[in-house]
Protein backbone atom coordinates (compact mmCIF):
# COMPACT_ATOMS: atom_id res chain seq x y z
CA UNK A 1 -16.87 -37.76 -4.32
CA UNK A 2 -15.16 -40.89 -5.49
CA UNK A 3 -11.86 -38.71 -6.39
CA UNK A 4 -11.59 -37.11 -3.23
CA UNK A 5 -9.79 -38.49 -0.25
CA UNK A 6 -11.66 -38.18 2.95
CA UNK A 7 -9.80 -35.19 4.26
CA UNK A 8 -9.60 -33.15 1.85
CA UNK A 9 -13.38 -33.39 1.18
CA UNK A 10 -14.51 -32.83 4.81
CA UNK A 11 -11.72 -29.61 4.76
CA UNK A 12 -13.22 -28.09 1.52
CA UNK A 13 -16.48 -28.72 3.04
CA UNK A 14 -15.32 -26.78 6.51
CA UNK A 15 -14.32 -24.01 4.51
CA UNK A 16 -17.36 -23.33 2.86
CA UNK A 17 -19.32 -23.65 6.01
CA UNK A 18 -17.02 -21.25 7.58
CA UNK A 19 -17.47 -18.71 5.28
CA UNK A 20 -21.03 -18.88 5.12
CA UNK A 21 -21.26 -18.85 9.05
CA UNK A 22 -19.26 -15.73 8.72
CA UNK A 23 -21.34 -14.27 6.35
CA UNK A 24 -24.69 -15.12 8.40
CA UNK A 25 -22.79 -13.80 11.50
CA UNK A 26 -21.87 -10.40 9.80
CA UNK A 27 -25.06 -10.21 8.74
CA UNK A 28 -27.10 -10.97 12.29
CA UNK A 29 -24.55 -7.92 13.44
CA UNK A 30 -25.78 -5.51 11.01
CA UNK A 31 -29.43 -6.40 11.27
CA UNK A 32 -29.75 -6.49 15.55
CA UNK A 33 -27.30 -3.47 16.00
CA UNK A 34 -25.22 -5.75 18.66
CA UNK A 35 -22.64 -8.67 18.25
CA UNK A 36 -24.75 -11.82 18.31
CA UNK A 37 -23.14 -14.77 20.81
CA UNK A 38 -21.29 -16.93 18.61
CA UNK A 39 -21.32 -19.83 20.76
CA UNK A 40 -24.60 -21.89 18.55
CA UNK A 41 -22.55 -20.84 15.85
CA UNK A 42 -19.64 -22.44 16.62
CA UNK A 43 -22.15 -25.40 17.69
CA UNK A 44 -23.66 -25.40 14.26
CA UNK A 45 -20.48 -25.32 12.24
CA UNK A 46 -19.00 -28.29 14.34
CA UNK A 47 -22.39 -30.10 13.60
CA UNK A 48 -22.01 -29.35 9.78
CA UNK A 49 -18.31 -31.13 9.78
CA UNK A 50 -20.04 -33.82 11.48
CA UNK A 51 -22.19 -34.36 9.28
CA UNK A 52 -19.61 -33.42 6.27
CA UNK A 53 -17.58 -36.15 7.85
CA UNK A 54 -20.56 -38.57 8.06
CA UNK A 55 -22.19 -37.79 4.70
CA UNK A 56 -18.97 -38.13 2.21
CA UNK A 57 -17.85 -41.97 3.99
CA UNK A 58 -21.22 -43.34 3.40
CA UNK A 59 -21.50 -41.21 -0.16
CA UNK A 60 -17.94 -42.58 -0.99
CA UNK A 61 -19.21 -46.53 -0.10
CA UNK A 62 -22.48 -45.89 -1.80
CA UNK A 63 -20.61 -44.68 -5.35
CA UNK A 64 -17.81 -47.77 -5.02
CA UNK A 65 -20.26 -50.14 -4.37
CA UNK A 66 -22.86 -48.01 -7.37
CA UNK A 67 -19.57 -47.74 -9.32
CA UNK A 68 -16.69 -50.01 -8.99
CA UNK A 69 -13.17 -49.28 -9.73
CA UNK A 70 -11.99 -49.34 -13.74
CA UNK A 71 -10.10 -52.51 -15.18
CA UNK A 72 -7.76 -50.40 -16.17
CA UNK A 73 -4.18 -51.13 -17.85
CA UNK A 74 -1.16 -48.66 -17.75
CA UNK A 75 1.07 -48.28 -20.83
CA UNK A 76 4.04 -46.66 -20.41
CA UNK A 77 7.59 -46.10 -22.15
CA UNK A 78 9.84 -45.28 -18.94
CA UNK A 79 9.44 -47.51 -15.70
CA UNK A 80 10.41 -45.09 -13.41
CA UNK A 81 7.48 -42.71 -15.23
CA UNK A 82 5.07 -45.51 -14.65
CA UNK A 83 6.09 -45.85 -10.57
CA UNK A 84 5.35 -42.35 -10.39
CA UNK A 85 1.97 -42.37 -11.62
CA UNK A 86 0.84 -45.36 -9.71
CA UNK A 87 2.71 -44.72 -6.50
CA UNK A 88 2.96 -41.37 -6.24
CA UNK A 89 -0.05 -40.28 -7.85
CA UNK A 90 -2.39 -42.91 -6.07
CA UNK A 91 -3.74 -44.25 -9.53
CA UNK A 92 -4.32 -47.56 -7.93
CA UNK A 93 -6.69 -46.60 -5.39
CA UNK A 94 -8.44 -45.18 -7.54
CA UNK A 95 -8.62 -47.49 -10.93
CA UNK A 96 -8.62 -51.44 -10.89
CA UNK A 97 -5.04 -51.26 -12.23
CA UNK A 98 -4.77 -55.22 -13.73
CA UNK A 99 -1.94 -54.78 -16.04
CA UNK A 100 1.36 -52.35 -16.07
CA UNK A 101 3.38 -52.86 -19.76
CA UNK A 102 5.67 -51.67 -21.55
CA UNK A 103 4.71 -50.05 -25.07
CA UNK A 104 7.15 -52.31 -27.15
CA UNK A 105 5.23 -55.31 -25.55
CA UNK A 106 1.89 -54.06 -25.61
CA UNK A 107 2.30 -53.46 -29.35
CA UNK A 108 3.33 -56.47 -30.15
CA UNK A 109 -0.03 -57.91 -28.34
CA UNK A 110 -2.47 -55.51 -28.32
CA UNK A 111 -5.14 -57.78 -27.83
CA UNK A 112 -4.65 -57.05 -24.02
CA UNK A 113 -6.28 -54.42 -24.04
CA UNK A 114 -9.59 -56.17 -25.00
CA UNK A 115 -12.02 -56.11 -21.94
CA UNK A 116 -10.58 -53.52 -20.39
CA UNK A 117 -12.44 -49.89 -19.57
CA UNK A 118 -9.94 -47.72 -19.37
CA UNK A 119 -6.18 -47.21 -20.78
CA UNK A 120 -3.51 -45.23 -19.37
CA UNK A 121 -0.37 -43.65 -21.78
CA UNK A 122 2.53 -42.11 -19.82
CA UNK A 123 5.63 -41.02 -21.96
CA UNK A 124 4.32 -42.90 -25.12
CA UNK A 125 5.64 -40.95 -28.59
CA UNK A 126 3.11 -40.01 -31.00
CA UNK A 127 3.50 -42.51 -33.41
CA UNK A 128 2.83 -45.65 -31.07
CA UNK A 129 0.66 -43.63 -28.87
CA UNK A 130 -2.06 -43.19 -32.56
CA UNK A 131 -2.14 -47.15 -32.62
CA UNK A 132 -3.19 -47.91 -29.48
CA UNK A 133 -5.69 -44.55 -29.32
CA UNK A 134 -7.01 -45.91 -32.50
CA UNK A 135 -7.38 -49.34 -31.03
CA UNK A 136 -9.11 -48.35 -28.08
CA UNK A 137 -11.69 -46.17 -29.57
CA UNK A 138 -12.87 -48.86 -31.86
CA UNK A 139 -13.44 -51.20 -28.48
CA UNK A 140 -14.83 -48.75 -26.64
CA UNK A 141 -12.16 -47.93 -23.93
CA UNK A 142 -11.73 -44.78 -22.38
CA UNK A 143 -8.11 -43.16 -22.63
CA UNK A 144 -6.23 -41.51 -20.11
CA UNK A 145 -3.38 -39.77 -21.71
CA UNK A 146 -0.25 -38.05 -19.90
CA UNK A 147 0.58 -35.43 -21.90
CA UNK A 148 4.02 -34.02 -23.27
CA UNK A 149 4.55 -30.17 -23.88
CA UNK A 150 3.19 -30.41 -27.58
CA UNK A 151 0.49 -32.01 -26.63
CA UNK A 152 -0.56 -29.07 -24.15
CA UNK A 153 0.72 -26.85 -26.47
CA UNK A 154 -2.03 -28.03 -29.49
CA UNK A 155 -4.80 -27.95 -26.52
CA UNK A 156 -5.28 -24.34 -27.61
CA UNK A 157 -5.54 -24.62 -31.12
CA UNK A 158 -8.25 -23.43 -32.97
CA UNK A 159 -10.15 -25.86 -35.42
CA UNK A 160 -10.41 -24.25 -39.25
CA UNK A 161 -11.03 -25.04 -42.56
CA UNK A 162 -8.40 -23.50 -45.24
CA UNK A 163 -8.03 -25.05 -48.74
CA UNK A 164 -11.33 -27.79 -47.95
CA UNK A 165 -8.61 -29.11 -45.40
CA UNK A 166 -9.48 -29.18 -42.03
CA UNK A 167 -6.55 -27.37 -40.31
CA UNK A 168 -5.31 -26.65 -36.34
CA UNK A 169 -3.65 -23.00 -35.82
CA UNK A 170 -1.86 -22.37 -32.51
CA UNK A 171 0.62 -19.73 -31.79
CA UNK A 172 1.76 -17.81 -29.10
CA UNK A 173 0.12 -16.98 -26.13
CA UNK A 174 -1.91 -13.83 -27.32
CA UNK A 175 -5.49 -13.13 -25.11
CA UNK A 176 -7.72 -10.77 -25.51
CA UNK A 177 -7.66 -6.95 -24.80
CA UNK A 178 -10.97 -7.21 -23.11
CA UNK A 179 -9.22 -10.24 -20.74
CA UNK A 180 -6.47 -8.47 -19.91
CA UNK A 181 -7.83 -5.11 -18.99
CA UNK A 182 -10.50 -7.50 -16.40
CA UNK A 183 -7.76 -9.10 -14.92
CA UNK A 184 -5.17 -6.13 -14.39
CA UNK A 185 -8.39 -4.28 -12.87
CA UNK A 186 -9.11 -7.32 -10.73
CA UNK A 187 -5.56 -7.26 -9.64
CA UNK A 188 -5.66 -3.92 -8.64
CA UNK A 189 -8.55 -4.71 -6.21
CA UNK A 190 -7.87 -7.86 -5.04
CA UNK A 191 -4.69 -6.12 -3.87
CA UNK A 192 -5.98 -3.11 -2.36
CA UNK A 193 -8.59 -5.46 -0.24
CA UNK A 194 -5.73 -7.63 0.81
CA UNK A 195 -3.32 -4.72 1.53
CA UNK A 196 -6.21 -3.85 3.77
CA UNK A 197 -7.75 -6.66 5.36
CA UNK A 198 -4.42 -8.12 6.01
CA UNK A 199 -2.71 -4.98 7.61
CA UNK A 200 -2.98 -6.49 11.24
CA UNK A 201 -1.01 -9.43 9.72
CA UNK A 202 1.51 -7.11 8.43
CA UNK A 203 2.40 -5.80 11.74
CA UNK A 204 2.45 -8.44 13.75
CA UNK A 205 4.31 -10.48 10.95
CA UNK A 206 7.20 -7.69 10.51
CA UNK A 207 7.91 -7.34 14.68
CA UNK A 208 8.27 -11.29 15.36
CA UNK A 209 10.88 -11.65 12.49
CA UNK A 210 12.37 -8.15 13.95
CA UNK A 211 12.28 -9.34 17.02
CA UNK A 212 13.87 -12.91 16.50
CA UNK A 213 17.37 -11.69 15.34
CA UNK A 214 16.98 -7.48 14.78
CA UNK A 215 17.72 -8.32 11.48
CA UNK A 216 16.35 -6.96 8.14
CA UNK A 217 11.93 -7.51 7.69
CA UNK A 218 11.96 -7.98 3.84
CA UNK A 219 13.62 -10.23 1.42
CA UNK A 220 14.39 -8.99 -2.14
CA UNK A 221 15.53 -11.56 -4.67
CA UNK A 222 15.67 -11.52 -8.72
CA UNK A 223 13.35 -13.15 -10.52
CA UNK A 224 11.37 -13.41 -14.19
CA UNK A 225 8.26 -12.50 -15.53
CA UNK A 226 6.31 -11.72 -18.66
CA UNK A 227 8.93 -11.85 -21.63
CA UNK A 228 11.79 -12.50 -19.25
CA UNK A 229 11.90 -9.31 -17.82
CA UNK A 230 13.58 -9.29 -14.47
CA UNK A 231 12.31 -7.54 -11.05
CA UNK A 232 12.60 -7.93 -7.75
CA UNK A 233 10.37 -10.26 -5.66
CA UNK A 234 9.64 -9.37 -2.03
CA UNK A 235 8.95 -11.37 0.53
CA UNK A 236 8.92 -11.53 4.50
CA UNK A 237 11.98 -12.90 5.69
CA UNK A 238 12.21 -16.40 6.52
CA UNK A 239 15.39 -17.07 6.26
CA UNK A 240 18.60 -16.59 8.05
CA UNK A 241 20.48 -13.64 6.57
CA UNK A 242 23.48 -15.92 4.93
CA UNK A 243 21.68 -18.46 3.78
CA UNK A 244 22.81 -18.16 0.65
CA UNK A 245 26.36 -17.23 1.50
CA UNK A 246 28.44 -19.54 -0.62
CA UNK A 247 26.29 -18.20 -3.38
CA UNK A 248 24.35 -21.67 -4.65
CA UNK A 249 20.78 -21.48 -5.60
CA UNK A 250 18.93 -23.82 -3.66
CA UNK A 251 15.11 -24.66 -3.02
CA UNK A 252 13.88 -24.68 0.18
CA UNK A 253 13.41 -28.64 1.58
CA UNK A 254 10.85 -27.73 3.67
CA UNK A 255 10.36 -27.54 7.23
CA UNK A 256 13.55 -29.17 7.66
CA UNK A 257 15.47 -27.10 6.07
CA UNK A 258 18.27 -25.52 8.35
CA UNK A 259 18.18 -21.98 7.17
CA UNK A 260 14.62 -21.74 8.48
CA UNK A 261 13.70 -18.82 11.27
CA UNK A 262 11.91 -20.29 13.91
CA UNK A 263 9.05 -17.32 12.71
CA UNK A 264 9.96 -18.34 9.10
CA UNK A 265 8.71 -21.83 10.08
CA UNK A 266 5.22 -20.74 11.12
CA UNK A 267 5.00 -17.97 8.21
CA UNK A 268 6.00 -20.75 5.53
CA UNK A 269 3.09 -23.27 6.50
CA UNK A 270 0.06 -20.48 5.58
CA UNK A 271 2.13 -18.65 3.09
CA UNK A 272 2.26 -15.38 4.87
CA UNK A 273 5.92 -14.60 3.40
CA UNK A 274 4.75 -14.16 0.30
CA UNK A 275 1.82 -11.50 1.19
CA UNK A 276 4.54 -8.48 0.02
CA UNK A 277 4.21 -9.64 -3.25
CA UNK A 278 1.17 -7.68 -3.42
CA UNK A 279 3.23 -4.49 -3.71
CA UNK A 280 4.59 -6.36 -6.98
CA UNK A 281 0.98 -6.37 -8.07
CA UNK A 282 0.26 -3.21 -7.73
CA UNK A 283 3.10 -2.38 -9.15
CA UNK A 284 2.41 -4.71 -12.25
CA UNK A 285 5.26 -6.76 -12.06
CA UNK A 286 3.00 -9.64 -11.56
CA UNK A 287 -0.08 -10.69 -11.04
CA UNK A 288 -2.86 -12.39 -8.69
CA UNK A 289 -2.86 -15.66 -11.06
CA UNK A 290 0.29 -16.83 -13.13
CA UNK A 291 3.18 -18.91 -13.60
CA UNK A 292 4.88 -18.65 -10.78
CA UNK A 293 8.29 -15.96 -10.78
CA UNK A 294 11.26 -18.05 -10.91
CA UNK A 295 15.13 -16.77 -10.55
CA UNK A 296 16.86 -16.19 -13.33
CA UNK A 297 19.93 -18.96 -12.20
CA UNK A 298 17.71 -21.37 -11.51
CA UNK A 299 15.65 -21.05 -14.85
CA UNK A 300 18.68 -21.24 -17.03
CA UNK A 301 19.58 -24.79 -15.19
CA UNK A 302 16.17 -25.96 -16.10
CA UNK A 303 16.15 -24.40 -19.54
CA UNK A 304 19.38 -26.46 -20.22
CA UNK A 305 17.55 -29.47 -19.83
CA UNK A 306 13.79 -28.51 -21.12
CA UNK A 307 14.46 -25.75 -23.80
CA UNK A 308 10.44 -25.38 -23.46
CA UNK A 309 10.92 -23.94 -19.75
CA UNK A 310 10.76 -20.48 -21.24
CA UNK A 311 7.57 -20.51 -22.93
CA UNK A 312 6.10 -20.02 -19.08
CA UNK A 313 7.42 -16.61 -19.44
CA UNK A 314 4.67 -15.83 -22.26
CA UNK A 315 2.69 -14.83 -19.04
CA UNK A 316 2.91 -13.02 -16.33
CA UNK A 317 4.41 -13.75 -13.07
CA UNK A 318 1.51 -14.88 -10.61
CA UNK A 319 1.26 -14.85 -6.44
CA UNK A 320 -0.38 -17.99 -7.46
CA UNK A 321 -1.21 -20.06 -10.01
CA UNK A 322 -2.34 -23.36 -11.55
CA UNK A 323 1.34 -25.34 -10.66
CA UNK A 324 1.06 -24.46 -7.57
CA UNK A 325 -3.05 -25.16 -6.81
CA UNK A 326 -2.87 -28.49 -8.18
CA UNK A 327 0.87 -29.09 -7.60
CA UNK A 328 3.21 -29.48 -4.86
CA UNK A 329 5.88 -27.43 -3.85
CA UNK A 330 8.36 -30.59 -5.11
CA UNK A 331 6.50 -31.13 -7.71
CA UNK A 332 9.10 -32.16 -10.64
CA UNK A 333 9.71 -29.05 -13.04
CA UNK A 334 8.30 -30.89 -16.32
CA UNK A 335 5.29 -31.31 -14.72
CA UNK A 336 4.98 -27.98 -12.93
CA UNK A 337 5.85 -26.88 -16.37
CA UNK A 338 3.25 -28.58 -18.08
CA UNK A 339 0.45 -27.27 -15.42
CA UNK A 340 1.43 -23.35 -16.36
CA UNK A 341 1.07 -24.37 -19.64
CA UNK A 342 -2.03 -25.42 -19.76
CA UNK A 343 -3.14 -22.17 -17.84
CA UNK A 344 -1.59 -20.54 -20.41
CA UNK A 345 -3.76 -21.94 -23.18
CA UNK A 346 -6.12 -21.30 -22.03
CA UNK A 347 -6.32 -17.84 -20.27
CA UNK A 348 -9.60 -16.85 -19.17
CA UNK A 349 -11.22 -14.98 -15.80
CA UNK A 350 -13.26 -18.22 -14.90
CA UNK A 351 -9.89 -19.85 -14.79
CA UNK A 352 -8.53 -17.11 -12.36
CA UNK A 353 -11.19 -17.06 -10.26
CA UNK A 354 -11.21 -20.59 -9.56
CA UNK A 355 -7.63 -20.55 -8.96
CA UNK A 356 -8.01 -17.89 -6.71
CA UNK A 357 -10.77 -19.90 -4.60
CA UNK A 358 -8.97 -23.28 -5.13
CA UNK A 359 -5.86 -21.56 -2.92
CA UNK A 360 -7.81 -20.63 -0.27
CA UNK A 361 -7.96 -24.50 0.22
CA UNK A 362 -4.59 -24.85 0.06
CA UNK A 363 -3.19 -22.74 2.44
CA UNK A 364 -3.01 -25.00 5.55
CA UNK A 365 -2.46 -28.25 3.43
CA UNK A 366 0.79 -29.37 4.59
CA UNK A 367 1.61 -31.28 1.49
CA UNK A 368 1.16 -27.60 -0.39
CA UNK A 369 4.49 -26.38 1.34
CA UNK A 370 6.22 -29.63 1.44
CA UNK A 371 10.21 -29.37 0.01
CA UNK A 372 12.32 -30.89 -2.25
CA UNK A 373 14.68 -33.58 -1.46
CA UNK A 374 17.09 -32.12 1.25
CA UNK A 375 20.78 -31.39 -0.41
CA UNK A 376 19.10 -30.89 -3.63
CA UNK A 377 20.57 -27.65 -5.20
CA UNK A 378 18.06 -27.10 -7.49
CA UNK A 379 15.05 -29.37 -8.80
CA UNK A 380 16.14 -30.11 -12.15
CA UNK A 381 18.92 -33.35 -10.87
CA UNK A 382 17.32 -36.44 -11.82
CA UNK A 383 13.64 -35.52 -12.08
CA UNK A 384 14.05 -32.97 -15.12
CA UNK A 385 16.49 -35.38 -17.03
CA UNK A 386 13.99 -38.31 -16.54
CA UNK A 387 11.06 -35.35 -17.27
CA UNK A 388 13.44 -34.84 -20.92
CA UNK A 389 12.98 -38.07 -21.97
CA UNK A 390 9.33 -37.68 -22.31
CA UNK A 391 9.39 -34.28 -24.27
C-alpha cells in the first residue's frame, strides 16, 4: 500500500470489483433464466470504491505512521540522472531522501553513509559502485541499485561450479521448447477470443474513421521483430493520411499532436488502434507479450547511440509488453530498453500473464499514452545520449 498512490490503488481496486460483479451478474443470468436488475449492483460496486477509497487512506496513514519513510542517500555519477530519479520518479515521496552526492565525493567520505537505511546508485561504474556495495553490506544498509544493460544482462545467469570455481554463464536469449509452444498456443487463443469479443468494436471503430474523411480504415507501417525480421504492423488509422509526407520518422507527442483524427484522438486514449495487430498474431509475426515492434529507421537512430538496442530483437515483437506496462509512452529509450530486457531474461508464462492482467490497468491511464516532447523527431535527442553515458 505504501508504494501506491491513491488513485491508482482505488482504480486497480475498481477493476477487480468490476470484474467480479460481472462475473456474479453472468452468473445470476444463467442460474434464474432472466436478466437480473443491475441497479443493487451498480449500488454495490459504487459502495466497494467507497470503501476502496476509504480503506487504502487510512491503510496508507496507518503503514507511514507503522513505518516511516527511509533515511535514505542518493549516489549518483550524472546530475541530470539523479533529477530524474528524484523528480521524475517521485523517490522523495517515497524515501526520507537526506543526502544527494556525487560518487567522487562520496568516496572520498564514505563515512556518510553511516546511519543511513537505505542507499541509492544511479549511473555508478562497477568499480566504485563494489566499494560502496561492500561498505553498505557490512553496516547493514539496504541498496537500491539502477542498473546498466550488463547488469540486466547477468540477471539471467545461471550460478555453476566448473574447475572448484564458482562460475556465472549467460548467453543469448534461448527458452524452452515447452515455453514457447504454451505461449504461441496462448497466443492463438487469446487472439481468437479477442477477434471475437471485440468484433462490435471493430465495426463501429472502422465506420467513424471512414466516416471522418472517406479515407483509407487501416494503417500499414514497417517494423522489426524476432531476429530483425521485418513485417508489416497494422493498425486503425489515426492519423491524417500525409502525416508523414516530408518523409521524417516522428513519435507521436500525444494528444497534442497535430496529425491526430479527431476519432484517432478517442481511439489513442484506450488503445483501440492497435487491436489489428491481432491479425499479426495470428499470423505469428508477433505476439500477445514482447518487446514492443519498432521501425526499422527509427531503430537504426537509436542503435547509433546504444549498440545494445538490438538485443530487444532476441524476442518477439509483442501487442504489449513489460516497457510499456511499467513504462510510459515517453519513457527514454535506455530505459524502455532496459525494461524489455529484463523480460527477456527472464521469459516465463507467469511473466506473460501478469503482463497481460497488468495492461488491463493501463488502458485508461492517461499517463500510459502520454507523448514525447512535441518537435521531437525521434526519442533518442538528448535522452539516449545522456542514457549512453550510463552504459
Amino acid at each position: 500500500v505504501s508504494m501506491n498512490q491513491m488513485f491508482e490503488a482505488v482504480y486497480s481496486q475498481s477493476l477487480a470489483a468490476l470484474l467480479s460483479d460481472s462475473v456474479m451478474y453472468v452468473v445470476g443470468w444463467l442460474l434464474t433464466k432472466h436478466l437480473p436488475n443491475p441497479v443493487p449492483l451498480f449500488f454495490v460496486f459504487f459502495c466497494q470504491i467507497l470503501l476502496a477509497a476509504v480503506w487504502f487512506k487510512l491503510a496508507n496513514k496507518w503503514y507511514y505512521s507503522a513505518f516511516p519513510p527511509k533515511k535514505s542517500v542518493v549516489i549518483y555519477d550524472m546530475r541530470n540522472g539523479l533529477e530524474r530519479l528524484v523528480d521524475e520518479y517521485g523517490l522523495a515521496k517515497k524515501f526520507d531522501i537526506r543526502l544527494t552526492e556525487g560518487v567522487e565525493e562520496c568516496l572520498k567520505n564514505i563515512c556518510i553513509l553511516d546511519g543511513m537505511d537505505a542507499v541509492f546508485l544511479s549511473g555508478i561504474h562497477s568499480h566504485d559502485r563494489n566499494i560502496i556495495l561492500k561498505y553498505c553490506v557490512e553496516k547493514g544498509i539496504e541498496v537500491y541499485v539502477i542498473p546498466r544493460i550488463g547488469d540486466t544482462i547477468m540477471s539471467s545467469a545461471k550460478q555453476m561450479h566448473m574447475f572448484h570455481l564458482p562460475i556465472l554463464r549467460t548467453g543469448r536469449y534461448s527458452p524452452s521448447s515447452v515455453y514457447l509452444v504454451a505461449k504461441r498456443l496462448v497466443d492463438i487463443t487469446v487472439a481468437l477470443a479477442a477477434l471475437v469479443i471485440l468484433s462490435p468494436v471493430w465495426l463501429i471503430t472502422a465506420i467513424a474513421i471512414k466516416a471522418e474523411d472517406g479515407s483509407d480504415i487501416f494503417y500499414r507501417q514497417c517494423r522489426l521483430t524476432k531476429d530483425g525480421k521485418k513485417f508489416d504492423v497494422l493498425k486503425f488509422r489515426s492519423m491524417k493520411m500525409d502525416a508523414e509526407g516530408d518523409g521524417v520518422a516522428r513519435l507521436s507527442s500525444g494528444e497534442n499532436d497535430e496529425r491526430l483524427t479527431k476519432v484517432g484522438r478517442v481511439i489513442r486514449k484506450v488503445r483501440l488502434d492497435e487491436l489489428p495487430q491481432l491479425l499479426c498474431i495470428l499470423k505469428g509475426d508477433m505476439s500477445i507479450v514482447g518487446p514492443r515492434p519498432e521501425r526499422p529507421e527509427i531503430a537504426r537512430q537509436y542503435e547509433e547511440e546504444m549498440p545494445e538496442f538490438r538485443l530487444r530483437l532476441q524476442a518477439k515483437a509483442g501487442l504489449t509488453g513489460y516497457a510499456q506496462v511499467y513504462g510510459k509512452y515517453n519513457t527514454t529509450p535506455y530505459d524502455k530498453l532496459q525494461m524489455d530486457l529484463m523480460y527477456i531474461a527472464h521469459p516465463g508464462m507467469v511473466e506473460d500473464f501478469r503482463i497481460m492482467l497488468a495492461t488491463v490497468k493501463i488502458l485508461f491511464l492517461p499517463e500510459s499514452t502520454e507523448g514525447i516532447a512535441e518537435g521531437q523527431v525521434t526519442a533518442t535527442d538528448e535522452s539516449v545520449s545522456t542514457a549512453r553515458k550510463r552504459i
